[in-house]
C-alpha atoms as a PDB file:
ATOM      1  CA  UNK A   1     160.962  49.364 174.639  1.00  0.00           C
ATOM      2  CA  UNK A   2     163.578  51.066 172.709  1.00  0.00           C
ATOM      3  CA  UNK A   3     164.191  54.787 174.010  1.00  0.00           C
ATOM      4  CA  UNK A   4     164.309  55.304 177.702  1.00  0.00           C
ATOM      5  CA  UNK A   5     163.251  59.077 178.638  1.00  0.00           C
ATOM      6  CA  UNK A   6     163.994  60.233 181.963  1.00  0.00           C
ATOM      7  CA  UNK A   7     163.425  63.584 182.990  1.00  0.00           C
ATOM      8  CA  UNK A   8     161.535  65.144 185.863  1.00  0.00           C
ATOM      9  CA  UNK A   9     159.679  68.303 184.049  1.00  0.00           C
ATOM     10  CA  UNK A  10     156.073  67.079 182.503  1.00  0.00           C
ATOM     11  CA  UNK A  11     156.030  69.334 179.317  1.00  0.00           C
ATOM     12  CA  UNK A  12     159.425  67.878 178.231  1.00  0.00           C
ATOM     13  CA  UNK A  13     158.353  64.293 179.008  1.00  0.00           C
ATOM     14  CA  UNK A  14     155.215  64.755 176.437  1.00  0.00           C
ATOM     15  CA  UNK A  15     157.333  66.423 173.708  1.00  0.00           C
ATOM     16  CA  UNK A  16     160.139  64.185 173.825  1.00  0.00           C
ATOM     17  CA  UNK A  17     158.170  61.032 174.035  1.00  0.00           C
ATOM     18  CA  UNK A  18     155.249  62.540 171.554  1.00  0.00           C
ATOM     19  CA  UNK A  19     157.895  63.782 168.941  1.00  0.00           C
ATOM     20  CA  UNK A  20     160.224  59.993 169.131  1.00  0.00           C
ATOM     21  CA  UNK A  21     156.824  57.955 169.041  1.00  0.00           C
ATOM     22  CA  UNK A  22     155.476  59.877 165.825  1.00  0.00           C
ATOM     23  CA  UNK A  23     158.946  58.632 164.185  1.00  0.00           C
ATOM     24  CA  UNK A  24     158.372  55.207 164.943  1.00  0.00           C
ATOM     25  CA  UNK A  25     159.975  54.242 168.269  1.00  0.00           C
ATOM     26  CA  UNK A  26     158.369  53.357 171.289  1.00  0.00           C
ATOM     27  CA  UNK A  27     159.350  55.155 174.796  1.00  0.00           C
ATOM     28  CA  UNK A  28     158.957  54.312 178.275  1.00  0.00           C
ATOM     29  CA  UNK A  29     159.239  57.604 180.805  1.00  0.00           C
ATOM     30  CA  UNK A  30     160.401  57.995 184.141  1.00  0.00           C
ATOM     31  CA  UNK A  31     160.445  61.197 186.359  1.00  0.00           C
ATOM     32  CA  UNK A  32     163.197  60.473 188.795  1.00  0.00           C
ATOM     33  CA  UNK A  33     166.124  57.580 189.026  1.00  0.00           C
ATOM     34  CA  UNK A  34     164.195  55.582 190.960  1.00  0.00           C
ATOM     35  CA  UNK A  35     161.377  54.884 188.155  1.00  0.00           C
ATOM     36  CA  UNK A  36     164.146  54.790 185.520  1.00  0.00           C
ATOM     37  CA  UNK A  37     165.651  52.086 187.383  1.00  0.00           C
ATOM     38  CA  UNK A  38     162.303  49.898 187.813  1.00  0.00           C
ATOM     39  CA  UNK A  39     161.633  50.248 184.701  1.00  0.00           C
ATOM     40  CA  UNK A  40     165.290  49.296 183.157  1.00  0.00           C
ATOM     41  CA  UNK A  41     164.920  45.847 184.894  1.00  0.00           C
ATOM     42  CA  UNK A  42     161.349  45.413 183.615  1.00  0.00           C
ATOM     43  CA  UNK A  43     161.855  46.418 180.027  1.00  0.00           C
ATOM     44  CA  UNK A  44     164.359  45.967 176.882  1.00  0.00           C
ATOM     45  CA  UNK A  45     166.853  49.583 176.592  1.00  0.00           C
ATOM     46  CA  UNK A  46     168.064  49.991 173.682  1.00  0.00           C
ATOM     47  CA  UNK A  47     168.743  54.141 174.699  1.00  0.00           C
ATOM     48  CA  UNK A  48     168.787  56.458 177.686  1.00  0.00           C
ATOM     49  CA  UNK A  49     167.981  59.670 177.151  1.00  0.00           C
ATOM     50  CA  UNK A  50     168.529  61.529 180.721  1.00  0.00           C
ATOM     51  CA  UNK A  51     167.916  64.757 182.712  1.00  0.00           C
ATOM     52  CA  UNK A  52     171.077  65.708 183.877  1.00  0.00           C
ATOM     53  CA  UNK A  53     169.312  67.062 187.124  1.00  0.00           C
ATOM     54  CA  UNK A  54     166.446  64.749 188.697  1.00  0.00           C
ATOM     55  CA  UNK A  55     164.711  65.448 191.985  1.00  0.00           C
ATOM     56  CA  UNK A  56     166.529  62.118 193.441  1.00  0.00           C
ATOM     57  CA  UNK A  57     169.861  61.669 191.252  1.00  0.00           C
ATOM     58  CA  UNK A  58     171.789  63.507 188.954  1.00  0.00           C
ATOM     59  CA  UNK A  59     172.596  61.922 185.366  1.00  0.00           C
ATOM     60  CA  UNK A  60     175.940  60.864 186.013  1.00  0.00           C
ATOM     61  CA  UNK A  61     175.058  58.966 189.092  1.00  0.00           C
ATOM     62  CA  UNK A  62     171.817  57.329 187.306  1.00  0.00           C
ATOM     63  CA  UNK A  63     173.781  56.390 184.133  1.00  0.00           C
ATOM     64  CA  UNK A  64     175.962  54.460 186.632  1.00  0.00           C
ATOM     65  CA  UNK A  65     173.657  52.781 188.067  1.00  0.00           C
ATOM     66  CA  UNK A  66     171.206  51.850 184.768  1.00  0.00           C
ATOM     67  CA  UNK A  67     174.995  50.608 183.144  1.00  0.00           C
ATOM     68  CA  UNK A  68     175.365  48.389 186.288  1.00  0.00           C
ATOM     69  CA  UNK A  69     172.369  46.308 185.690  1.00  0.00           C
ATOM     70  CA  UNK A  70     172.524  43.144 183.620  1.00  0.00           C
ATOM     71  CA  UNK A  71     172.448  43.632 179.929  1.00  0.00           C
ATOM     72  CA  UNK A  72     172.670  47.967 179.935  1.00  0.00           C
ATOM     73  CA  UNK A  73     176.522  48.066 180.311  1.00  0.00           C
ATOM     74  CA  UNK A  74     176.824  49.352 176.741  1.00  0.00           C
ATOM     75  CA  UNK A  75     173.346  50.939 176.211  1.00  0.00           C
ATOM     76  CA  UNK A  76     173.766  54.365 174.703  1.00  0.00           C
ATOM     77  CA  UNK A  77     173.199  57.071 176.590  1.00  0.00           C
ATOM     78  CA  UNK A  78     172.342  60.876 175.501  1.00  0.00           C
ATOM     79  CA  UNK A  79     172.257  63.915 178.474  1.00  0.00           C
ATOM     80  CA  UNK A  80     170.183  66.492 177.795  1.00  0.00           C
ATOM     81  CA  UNK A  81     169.983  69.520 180.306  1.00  0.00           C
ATOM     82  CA  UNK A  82     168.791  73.234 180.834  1.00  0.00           C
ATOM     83  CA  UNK A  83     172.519  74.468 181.819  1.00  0.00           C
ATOM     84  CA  UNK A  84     173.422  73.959 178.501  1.00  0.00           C
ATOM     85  CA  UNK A  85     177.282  74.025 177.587  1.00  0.00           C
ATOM     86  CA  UNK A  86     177.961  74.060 181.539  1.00  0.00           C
ATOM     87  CA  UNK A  87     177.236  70.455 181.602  1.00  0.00           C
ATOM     88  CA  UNK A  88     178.352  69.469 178.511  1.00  0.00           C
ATOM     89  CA  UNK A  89     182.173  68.144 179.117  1.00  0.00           C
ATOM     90  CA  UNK A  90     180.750  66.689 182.736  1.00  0.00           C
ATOM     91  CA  UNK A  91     178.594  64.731 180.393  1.00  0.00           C
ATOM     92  CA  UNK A  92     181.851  63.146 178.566  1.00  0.00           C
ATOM     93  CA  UNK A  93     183.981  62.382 181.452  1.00  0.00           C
ATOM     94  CA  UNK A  94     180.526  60.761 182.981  1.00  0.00           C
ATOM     95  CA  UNK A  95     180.241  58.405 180.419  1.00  0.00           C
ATOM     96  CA  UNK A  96     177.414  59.493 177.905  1.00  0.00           C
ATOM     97  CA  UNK A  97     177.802  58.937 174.430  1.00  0.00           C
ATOM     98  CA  UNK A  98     175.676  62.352 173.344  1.00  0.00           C
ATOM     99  CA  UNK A  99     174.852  65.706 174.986  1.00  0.00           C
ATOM    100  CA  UNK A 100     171.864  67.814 173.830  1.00  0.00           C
ATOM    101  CA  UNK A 101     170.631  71.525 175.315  1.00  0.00           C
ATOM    102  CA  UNK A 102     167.343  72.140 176.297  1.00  0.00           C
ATOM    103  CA  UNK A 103     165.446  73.739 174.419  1.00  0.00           C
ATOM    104  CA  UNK A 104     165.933  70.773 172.755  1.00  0.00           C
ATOM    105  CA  UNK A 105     166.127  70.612 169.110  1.00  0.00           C
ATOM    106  CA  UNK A 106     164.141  67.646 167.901  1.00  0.00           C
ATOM    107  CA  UNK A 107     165.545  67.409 164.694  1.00  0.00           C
ATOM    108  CA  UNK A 108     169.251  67.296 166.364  1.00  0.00           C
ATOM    109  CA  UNK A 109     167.724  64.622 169.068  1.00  0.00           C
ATOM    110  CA  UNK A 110     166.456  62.335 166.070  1.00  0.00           C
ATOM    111  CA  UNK A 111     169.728  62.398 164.382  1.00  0.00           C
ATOM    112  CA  UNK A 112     170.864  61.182 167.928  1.00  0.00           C
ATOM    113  CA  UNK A 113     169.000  58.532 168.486  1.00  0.00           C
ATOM    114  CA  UNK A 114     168.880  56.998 164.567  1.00  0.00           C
ATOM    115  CA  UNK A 115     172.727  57.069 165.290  1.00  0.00           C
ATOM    116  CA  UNK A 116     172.324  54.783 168.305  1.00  0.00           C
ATOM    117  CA  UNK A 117     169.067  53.150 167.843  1.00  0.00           C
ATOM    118  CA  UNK A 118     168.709  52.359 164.497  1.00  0.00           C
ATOM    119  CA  UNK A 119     172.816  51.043 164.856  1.00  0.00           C
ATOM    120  CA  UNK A 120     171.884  48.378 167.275  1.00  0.00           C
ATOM    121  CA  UNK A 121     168.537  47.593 165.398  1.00  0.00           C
ATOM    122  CA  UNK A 122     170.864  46.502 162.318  1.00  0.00           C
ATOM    123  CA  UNK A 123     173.249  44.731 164.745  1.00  0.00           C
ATOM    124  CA  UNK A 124     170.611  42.942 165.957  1.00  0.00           C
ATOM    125  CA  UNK A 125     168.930  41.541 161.999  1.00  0.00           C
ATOM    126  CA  UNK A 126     172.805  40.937 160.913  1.00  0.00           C
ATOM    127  CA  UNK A 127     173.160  43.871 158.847  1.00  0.00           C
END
């Protein structure tokens, strides 16, 4: 797995995960902390994309517990949320690398995750 997607509303889940599998990378979703969190210590992360607001976490408090488990301490991490430029310094001081607002533009989230992705991919073949 590459792209981690966690967020708790269904229609973003399929667009997201549709839109970053038609450009090549393959995506694992979760709808709350607690799936994110099964499946970070069942699968290779090589990016978290998270909800700022889940039903059983908020992003902050997930990305510090995904960064706590063995090998994710430095696995990018973009927020994406509804409130828009409310959450978007609370997103910095919290630790994640990118912040996007929902609606989210795809273009703008592809450029995102090339920058982190597709970094570690070269990283990873000694480029």
């Amino acid at each position: 797995m590459q792209v981690l997607l966690v967020d708790d509303n269904p229609l973003m889940q399929q667009v997201i995960s549709r839109f970053l599998m038609s450009q090549g990378y393959s995506v694992a979703v979760a709808d709350c902390a607690e799936a994110a969190l099964h499946l970070a210590r069942h699968e290779v992360c090589r990016l978290l994309v998270i909800d700022m607001r889940l039903p059983d976490s908020d992003g902050p408090e997930l990305l510090l517990a995904l960064r706590s488990e063995p090998g994710m301490a430095d696995c990018p991490a973009i927020a994406v949320s509804g409130l828009g430029e409310d959450d978007r310094a609370w997103t910095v001081t919290a630790g994640f690398d990118a912040f996007l607002a929902k609606p989210i533009d795809l273009d703008e989230l592809l450029d995102a995750v090339r920058r982190y992705v597709d970094v570690d991919r070269a990283r990873a073949f000694g480029a």
